[in-house]
Protein backbone atom coordinates (compact mmCIF):
# COMPACT_ATOMS: atom_id res chain seq x y z
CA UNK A 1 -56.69 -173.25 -11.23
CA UNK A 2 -55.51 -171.08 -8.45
CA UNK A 3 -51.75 -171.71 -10.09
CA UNK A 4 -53.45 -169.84 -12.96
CA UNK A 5 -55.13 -166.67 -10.79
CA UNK A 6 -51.59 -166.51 -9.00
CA UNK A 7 -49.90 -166.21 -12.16
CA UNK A 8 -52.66 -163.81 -13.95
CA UNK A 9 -52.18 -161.66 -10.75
CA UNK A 10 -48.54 -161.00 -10.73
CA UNK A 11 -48.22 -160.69 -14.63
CA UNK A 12 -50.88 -157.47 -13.73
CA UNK A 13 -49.02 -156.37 -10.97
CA UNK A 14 -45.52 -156.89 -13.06
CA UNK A 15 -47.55 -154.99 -16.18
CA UNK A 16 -48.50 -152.13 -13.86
CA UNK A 17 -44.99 -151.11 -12.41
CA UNK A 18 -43.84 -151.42 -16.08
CA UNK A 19 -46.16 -148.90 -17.08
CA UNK A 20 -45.79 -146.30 -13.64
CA UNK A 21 -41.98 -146.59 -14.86
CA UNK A 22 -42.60 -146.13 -18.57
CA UNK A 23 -44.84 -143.04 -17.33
CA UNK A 24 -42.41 -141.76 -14.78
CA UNK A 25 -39.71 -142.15 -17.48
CA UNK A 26 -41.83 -139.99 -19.59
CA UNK A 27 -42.43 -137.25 -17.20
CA UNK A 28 -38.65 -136.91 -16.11
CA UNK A 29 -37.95 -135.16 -19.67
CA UNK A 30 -40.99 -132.59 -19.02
CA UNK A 31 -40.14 -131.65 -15.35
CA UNK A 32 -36.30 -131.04 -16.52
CA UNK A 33 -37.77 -129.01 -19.34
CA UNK A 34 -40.09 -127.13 -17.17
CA UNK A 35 -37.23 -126.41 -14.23
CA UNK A 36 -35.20 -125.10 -17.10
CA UNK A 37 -37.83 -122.79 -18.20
CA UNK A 38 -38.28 -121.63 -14.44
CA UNK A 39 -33.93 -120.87 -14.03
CA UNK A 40 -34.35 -118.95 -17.56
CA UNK A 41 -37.28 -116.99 -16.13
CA UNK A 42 -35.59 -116.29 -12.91
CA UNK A 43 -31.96 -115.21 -14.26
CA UNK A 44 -33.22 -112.99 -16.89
CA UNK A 45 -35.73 -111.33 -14.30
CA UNK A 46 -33.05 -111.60 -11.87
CA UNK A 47 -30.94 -109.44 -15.01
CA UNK A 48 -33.34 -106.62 -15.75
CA UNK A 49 -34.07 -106.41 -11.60
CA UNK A 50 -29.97 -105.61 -10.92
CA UNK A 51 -30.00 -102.84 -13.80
CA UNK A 52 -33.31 -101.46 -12.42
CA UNK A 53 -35.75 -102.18 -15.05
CA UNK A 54 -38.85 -103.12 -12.57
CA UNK A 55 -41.58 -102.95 -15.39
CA UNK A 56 -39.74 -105.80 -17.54
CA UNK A 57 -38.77 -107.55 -14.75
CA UNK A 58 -42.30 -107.98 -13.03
CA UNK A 59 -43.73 -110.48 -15.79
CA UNK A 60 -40.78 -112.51 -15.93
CA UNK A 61 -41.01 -113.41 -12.03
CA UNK A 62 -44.77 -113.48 -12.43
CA UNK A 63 -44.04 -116.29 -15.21
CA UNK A 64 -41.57 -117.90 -13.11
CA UNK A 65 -44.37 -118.14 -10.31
CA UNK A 66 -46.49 -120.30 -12.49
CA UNK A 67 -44.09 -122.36 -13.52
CA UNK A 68 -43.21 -123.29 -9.85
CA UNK A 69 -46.40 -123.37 -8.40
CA UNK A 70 -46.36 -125.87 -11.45
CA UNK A 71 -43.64 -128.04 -10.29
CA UNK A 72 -44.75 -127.71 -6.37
CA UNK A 73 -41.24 -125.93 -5.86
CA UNK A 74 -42.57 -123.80 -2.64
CA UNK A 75 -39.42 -122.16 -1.64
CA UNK A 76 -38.45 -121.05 -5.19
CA UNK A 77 -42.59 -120.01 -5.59
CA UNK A 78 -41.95 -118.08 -2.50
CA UNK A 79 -39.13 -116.48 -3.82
CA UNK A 80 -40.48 -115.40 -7.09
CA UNK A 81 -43.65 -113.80 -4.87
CA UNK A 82 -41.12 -111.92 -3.11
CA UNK A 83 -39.57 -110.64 -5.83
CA UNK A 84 -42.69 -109.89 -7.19
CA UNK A 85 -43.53 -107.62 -4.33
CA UNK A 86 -39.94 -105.63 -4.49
CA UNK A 87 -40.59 -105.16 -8.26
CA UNK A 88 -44.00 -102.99 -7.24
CA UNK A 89 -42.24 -101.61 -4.49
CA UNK A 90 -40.06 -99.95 -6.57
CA UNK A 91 -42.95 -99.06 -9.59
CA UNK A 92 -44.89 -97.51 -6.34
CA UNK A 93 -47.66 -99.58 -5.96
CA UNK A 94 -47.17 -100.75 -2.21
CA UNK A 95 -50.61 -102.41 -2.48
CA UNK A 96 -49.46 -104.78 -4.78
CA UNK A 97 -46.25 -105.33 -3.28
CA UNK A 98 -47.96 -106.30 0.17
CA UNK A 99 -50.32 -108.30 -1.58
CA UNK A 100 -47.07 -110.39 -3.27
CA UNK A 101 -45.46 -110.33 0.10
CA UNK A 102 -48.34 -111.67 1.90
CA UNK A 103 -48.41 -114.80 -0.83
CA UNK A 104 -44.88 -115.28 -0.25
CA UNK A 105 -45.51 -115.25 3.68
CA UNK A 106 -48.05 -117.65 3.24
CA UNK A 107 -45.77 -119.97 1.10
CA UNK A 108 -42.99 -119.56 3.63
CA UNK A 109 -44.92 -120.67 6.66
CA UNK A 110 -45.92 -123.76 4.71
CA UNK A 111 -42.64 -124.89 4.85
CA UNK A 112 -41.55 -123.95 8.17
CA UNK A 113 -39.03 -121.13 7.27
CA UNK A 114 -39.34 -119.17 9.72
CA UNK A 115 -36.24 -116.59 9.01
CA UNK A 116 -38.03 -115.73 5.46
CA UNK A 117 -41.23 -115.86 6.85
CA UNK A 118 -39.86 -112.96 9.17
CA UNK A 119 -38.57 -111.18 6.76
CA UNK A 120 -41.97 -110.96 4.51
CA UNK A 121 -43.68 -109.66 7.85
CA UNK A 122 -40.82 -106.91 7.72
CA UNK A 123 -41.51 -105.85 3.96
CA UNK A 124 -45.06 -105.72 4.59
CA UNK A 125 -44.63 -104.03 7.72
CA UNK A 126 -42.10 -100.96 5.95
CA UNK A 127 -44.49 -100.73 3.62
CA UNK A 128 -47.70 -100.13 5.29
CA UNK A 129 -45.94 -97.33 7.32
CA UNK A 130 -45.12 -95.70 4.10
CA UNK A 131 -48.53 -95.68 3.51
CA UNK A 132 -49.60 -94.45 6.91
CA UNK A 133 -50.92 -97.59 7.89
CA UNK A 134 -49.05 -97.32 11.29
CA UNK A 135 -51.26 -99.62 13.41
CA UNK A 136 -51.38 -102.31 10.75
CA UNK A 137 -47.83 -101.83 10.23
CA UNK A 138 -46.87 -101.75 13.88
CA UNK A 139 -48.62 -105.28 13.98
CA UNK A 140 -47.09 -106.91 10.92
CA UNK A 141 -43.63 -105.90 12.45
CA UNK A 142 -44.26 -107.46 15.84
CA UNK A 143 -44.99 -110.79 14.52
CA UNK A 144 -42.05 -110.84 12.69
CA UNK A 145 -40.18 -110.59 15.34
CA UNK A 146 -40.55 -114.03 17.01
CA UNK A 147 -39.67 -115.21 13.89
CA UNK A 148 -36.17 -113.41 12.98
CA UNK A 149 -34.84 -113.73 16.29
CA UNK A 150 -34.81 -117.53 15.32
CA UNK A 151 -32.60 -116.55 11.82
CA UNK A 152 -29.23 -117.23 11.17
CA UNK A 153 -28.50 -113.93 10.17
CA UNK A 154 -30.10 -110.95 12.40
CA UNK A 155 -29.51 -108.20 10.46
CA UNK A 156 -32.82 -108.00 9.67
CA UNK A 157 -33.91 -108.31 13.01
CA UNK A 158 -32.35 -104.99 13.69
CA UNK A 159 -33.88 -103.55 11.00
CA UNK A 160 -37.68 -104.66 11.97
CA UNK A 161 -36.75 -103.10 15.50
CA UNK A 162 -35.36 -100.03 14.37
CA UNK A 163 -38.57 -99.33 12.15
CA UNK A 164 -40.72 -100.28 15.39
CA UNK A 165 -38.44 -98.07 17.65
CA UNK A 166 -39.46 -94.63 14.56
CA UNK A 167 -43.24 -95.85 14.28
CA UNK A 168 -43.94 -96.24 18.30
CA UNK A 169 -42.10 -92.94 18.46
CA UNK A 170 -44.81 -91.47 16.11
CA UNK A 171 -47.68 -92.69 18.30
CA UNK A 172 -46.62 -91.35 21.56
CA UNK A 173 -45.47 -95.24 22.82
CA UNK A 174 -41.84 -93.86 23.84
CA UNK A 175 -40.77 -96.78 26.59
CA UNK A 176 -41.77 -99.59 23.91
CA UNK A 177 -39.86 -97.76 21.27
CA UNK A 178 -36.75 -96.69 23.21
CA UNK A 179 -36.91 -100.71 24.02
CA UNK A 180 -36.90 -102.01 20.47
CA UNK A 181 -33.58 -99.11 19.14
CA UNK A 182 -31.97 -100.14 21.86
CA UNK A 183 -32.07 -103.99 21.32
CA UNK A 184 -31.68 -102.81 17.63
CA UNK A 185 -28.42 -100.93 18.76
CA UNK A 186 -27.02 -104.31 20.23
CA UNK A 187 -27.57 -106.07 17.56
CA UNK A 188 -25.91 -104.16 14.92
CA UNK A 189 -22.80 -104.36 17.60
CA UNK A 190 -23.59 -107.68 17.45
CA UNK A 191 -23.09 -107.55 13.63
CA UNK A 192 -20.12 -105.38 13.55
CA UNK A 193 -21.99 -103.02 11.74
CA UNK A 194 -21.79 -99.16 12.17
CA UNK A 195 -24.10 -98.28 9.40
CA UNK A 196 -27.51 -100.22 11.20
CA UNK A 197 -25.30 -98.55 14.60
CA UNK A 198 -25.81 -95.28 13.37
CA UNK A 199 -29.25 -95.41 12.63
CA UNK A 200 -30.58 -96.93 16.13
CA UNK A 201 -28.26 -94.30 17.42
CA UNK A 202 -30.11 -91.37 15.51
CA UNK A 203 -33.52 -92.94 16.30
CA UNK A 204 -32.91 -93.03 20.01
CA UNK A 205 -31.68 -89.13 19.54
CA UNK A 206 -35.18 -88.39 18.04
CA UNK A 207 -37.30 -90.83 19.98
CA UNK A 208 -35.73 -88.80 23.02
CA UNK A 209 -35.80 -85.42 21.50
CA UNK A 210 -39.43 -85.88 20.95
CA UNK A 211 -40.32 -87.18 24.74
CA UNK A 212 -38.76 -83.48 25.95
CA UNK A 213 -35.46 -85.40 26.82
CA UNK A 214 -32.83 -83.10 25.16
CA UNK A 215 -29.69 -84.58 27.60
CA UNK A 216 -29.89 -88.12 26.42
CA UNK A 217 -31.11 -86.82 22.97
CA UNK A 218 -27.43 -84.52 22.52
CA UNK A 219 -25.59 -87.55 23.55
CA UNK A 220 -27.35 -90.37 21.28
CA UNK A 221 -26.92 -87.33 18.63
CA UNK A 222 -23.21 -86.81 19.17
CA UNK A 223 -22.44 -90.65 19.28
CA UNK A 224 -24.87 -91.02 15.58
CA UNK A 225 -22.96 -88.03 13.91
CA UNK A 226 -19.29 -89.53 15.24
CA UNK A 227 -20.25 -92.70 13.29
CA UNK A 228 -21.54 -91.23 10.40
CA UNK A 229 -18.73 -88.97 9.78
CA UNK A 230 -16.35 -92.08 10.32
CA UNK A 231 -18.36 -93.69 7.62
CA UNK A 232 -17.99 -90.65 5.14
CA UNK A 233 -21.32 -89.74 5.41
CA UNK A 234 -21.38 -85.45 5.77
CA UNK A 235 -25.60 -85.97 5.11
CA UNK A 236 -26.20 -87.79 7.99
CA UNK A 237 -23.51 -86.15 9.97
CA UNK A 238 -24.82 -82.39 9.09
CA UNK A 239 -28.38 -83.67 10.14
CA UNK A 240 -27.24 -85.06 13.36
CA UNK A 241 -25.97 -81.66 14.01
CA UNK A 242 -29.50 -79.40 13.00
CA UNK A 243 -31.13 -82.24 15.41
CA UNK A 244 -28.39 -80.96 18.20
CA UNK A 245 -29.36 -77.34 17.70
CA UNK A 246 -33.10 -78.72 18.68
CA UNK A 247 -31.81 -80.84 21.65
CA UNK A 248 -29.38 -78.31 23.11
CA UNK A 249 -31.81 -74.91 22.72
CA UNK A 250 -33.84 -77.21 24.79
CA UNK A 251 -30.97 -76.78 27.39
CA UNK A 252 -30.90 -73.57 26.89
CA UNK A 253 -27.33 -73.35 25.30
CA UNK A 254 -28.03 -71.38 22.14
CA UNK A 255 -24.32 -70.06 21.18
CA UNK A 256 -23.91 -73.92 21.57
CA UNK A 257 -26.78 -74.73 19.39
CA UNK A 258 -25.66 -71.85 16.98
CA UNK A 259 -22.65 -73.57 16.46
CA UNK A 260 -23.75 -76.84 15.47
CA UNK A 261 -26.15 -75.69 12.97
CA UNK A 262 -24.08 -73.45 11.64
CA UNK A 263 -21.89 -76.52 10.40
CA UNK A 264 -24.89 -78.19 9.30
CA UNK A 265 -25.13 -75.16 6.89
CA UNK A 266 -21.82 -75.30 6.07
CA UNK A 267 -22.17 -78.82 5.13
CA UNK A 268 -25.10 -78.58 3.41
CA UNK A 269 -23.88 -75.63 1.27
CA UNK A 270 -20.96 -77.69 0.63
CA UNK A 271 -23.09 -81.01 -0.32
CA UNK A 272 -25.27 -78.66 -2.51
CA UNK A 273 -28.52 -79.60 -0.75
CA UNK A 274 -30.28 -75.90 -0.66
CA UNK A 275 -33.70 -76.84 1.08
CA UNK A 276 -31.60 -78.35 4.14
CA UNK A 277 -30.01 -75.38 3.98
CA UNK A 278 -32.49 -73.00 4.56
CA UNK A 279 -33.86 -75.31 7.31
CA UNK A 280 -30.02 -74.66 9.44
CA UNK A 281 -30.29 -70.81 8.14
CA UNK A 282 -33.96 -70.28 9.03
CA UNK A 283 -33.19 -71.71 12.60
CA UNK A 284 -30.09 -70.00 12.97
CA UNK A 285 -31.90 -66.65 12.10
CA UNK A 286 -34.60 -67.59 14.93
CA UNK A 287 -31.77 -68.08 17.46
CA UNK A 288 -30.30 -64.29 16.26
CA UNK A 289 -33.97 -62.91 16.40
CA UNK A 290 -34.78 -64.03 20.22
CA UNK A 291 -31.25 -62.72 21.05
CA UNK A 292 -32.40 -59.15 19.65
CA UNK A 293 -29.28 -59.52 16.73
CA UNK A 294 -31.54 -58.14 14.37
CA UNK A 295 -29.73 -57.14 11.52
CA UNK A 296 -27.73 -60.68 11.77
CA UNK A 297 -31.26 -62.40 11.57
CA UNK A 298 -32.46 -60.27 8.81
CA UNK A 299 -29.47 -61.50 6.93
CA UNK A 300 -29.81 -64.84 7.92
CA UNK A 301 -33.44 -65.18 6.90
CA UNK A 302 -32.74 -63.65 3.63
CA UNK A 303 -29.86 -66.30 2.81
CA UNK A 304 -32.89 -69.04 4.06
CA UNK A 305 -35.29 -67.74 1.61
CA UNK A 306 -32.62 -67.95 -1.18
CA UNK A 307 -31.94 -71.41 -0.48
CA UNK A 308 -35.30 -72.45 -0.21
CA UNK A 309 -36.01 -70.42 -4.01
CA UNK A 310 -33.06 -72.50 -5.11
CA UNK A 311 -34.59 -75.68 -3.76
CA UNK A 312 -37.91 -74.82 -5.21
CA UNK A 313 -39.53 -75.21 -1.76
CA UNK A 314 -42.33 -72.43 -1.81
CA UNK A 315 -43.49 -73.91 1.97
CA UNK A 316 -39.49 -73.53 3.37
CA UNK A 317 -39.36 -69.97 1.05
CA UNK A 318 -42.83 -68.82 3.04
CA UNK A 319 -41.94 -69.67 6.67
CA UNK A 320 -38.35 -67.67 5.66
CA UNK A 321 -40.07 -64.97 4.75
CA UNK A 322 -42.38 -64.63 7.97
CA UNK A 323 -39.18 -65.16 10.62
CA UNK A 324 -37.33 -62.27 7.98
CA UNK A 325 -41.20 -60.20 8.60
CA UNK A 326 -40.88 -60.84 12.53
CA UNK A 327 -37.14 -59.22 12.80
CA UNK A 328 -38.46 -56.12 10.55
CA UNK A 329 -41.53 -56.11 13.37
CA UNK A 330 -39.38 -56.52 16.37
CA UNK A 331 -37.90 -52.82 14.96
CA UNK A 332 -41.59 -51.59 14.38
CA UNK A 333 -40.25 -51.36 10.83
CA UNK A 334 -43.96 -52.12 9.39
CA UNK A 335 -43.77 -51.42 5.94
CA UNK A 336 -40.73 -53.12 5.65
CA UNK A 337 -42.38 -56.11 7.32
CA UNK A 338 -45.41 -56.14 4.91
CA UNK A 339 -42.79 -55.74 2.05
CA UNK A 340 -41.45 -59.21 3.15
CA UNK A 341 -44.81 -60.90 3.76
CA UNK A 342 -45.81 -59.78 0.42
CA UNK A 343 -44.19 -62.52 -2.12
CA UNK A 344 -44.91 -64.87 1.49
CA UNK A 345 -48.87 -64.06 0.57
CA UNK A 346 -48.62 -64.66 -3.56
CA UNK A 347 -46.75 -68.09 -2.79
CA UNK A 348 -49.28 -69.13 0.02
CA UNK A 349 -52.15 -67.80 -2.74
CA UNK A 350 -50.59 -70.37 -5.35
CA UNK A 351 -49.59 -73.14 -3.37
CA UNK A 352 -50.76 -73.02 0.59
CA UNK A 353 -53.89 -74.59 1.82
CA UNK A 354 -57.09 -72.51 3.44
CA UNK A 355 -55.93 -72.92 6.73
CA UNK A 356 -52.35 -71.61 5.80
CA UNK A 357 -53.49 -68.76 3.70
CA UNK A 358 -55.84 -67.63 6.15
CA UNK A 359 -53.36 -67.37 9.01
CA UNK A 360 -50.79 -65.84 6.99
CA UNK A 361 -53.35 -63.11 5.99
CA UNK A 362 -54.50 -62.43 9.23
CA UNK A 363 -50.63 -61.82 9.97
CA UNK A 364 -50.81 -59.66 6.90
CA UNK A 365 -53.69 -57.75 8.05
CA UNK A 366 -52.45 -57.11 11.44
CA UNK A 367 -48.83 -55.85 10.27
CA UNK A 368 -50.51 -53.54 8.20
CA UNK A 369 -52.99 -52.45 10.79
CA UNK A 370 -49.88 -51.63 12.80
CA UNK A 371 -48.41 -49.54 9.44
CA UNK A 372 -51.43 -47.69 10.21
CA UNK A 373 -52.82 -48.93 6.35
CA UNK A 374 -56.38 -49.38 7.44
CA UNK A 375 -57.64 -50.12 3.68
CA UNK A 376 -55.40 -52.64 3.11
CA UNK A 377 -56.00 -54.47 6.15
CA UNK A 378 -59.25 -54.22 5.75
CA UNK A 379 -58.79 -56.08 2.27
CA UNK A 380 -56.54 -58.50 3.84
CA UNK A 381 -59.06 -58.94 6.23
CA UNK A 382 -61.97 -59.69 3.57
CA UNK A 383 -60.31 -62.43 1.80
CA UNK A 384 -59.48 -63.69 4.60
CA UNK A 385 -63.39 -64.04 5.53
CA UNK A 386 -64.05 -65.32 2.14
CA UNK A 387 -61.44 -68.30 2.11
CA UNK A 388 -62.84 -69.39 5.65
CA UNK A 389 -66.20 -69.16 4.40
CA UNK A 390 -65.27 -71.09 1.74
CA UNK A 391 -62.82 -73.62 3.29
CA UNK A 392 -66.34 -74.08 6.14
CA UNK A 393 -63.84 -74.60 8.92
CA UNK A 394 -65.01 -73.07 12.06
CA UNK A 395 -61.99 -72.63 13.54
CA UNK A 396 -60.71 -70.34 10.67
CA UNK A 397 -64.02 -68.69 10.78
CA UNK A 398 -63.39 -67.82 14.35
CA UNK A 399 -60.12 -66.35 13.80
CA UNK A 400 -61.27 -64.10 11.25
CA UNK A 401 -63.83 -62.79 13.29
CA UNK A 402 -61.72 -62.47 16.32
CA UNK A 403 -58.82 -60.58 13.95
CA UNK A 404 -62.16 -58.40 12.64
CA UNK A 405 -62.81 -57.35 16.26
CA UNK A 406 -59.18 -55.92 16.64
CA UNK A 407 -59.44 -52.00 16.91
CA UNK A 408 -58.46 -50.21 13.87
């Protein structure tokens, strides 16, 4: 009898494994079928991604998600969330894409990669400083830096720093910042590579520039434009040079300063990029204007406002205008300085906020005052009030009523 049971028992146990085989058997035809599927989904998305076709790209990685989070394939899940994000990214909708990244973060650090798991902390990071999110953003970056120092590859290391270096430098946190280019300046020697070089060069120039240290600012800057142009890049180069006339005014060296943004405008002309030229030609008439060169400013200025029409910059065509008024003013030339504010004043009308079109016609009003044209000061003056009235800023309210006080 227990001969029997033995027997019974085996013959169920034997029966079992048959079956588990028979199903597992089964299955193995699916699971190729379904990884097949997944491949298809990825190389065709993968396709459409290269030639820059975002909007037909996004389903096809979204499809390629299920079917991985089907087959429990985390790293390939994780790489189809990541390529979900960059596909927002580049449709613009950095919500989504930090939404994606943070699912693909999450999937990462359930497998213990710790290098991609840096590197979605660094897309989420660049992209809530695009959207202004600079604390937030400041965070994500820090935490993934433990992460990509442990990478094979530390390029994007660099990178992370380098961002951390620009956003501390926007919040005032200079020390920290200077701290993170500067380790992001190693690295890319590090990596033999003088495009991330150039960048943590330029940074440092700014970060400096902007903490009122224009010595170390002009070197950093000289170094970044000497790489660029050994690259081939006259952009970068020309706007390493308007960033010198900053840093070496600041040293009071102007013919200096002169000089280097005058071959930013030379570049630029030459590169065809008309609103960064009327940035060099609009500082290069300031320069002439404090050095009582009048008539060179005056013709500088109007070459800046020409630029700026040509780049369709009404902001960069406005603050042309007012530097070209201020030379006319310097020669107590008044009409001809309300003659230059006026298309300054139907631009600002059109396209300037309240506070900017009430301090440019309180300028107005006072040049005219000056030209001894009460009534149209006077006008000036009244829609000045009104805007501020409107606008119910106090501050502009006070300036009209300080500018109404001014003797006639």
């Amino acid at each position: 009898m227990r001969s029997n049971s033995s027997l019974t028992l085996w013959t169920g146990v034997l029966l079992a494994l048959i079956l588990v085989g028979t199903a597992a058997q089964g299955d193995e035809p699916a699971r190729d079928q379904a990884e097949a599927e997944a491949m298809g989904q990825a190389a065709e998305a993968d396709r459409l991604f290269k030639e820059g076709d975002f909007a037909a790209a996004l389903p096809l990685y979204e499809a390629e998600r299920v079917s991985r989070t089907k087959l429990g394939d985390l790293r390939y899940e994780a790489y189809a969330a990541r390529a979900i994000g960059c596909c927002h990214e580049r449709l613009g909708d950095l919500e989504a894409a930090i939404t994606a990244w943070k699912a693909a973060r999450s999937l990462d650090a359930k497998r213990d990669d710790r290098g991609f798991e840096g590197y979605d902390w660094l897309l989420i990071g660049q992209a809530q400083l695009h959207l202004d999110q600079v604390k937030t953003g400041v965070e994500s970056l820090t935490r993934s830096l433990p992460l990509l120092s442990q990478a094979i590859d530390r390029d994007h290391e660099a990178d992370a720093r380098l961002l951390l270096g620009c956003a501390l430098t926007e919040q005032g946190e200079f020390d920290p910042a200077a701290r993170h280019l500067e380790r992001s300046l190693e690295l890319a020697h590090l990596l033999d590579d003088p495009k991330r070089e150039a960048a943590a060069l330029a940074q440092l120039g700014r970060t400096d520039l902007t903490r009122n240290a224009p010595g170390p600012a002009a070197e950093w800057l000289s170094e970044a434009r000497g790489t660029y142009l050994t690259l081939g890049n006259d952009l970068e180069a020309a706007a390493m040079d308007r960033l010198l006339g900053d840093a070496l005014m600041a040293l009071d060296l102007p013919e200096v300063a002169f000089a280097r943004v005058e071959r930013a405008a030379k570049a630029h002309e030459r590169l065809e990029a008309p609103a960064l030229l009327g940035d060099d030609l609009q500082f290069l008439a300031g320069i002439r204007t404090e050095q009582g060169d009048l008539p060179a400013a005056r013709k500088l200025a109007r070459r800046a406002v020409a630029a700026f029409q040509a780049a369709e910059d009404p902001t960069g065509e406005i603050d042309a205008l007012v530097v070209l008024a201020r030379s006319h003013s310097l020669d107590n030339d008044w009409p001809a300085a309300a003659s230059a504010l006026a298309p300054a004043l139907a631009l600002v009308r059109q396209h300037g906020e309240p506070a900017d079109q009430v301090r440019l016609l309180l300028l107005a009003a006072d040049i005219e005052r000056r030209g001894k044209q009460v009534e149209r000061s006077a006008t000036l003056l009244d829609e000045a009030q009104r805007i501020a009235q409107q606008s119910e800023n106090g501050a502009l309210k006070r300036m009209v009523a300080e500018a109404q006080q001014t003797p006639r």
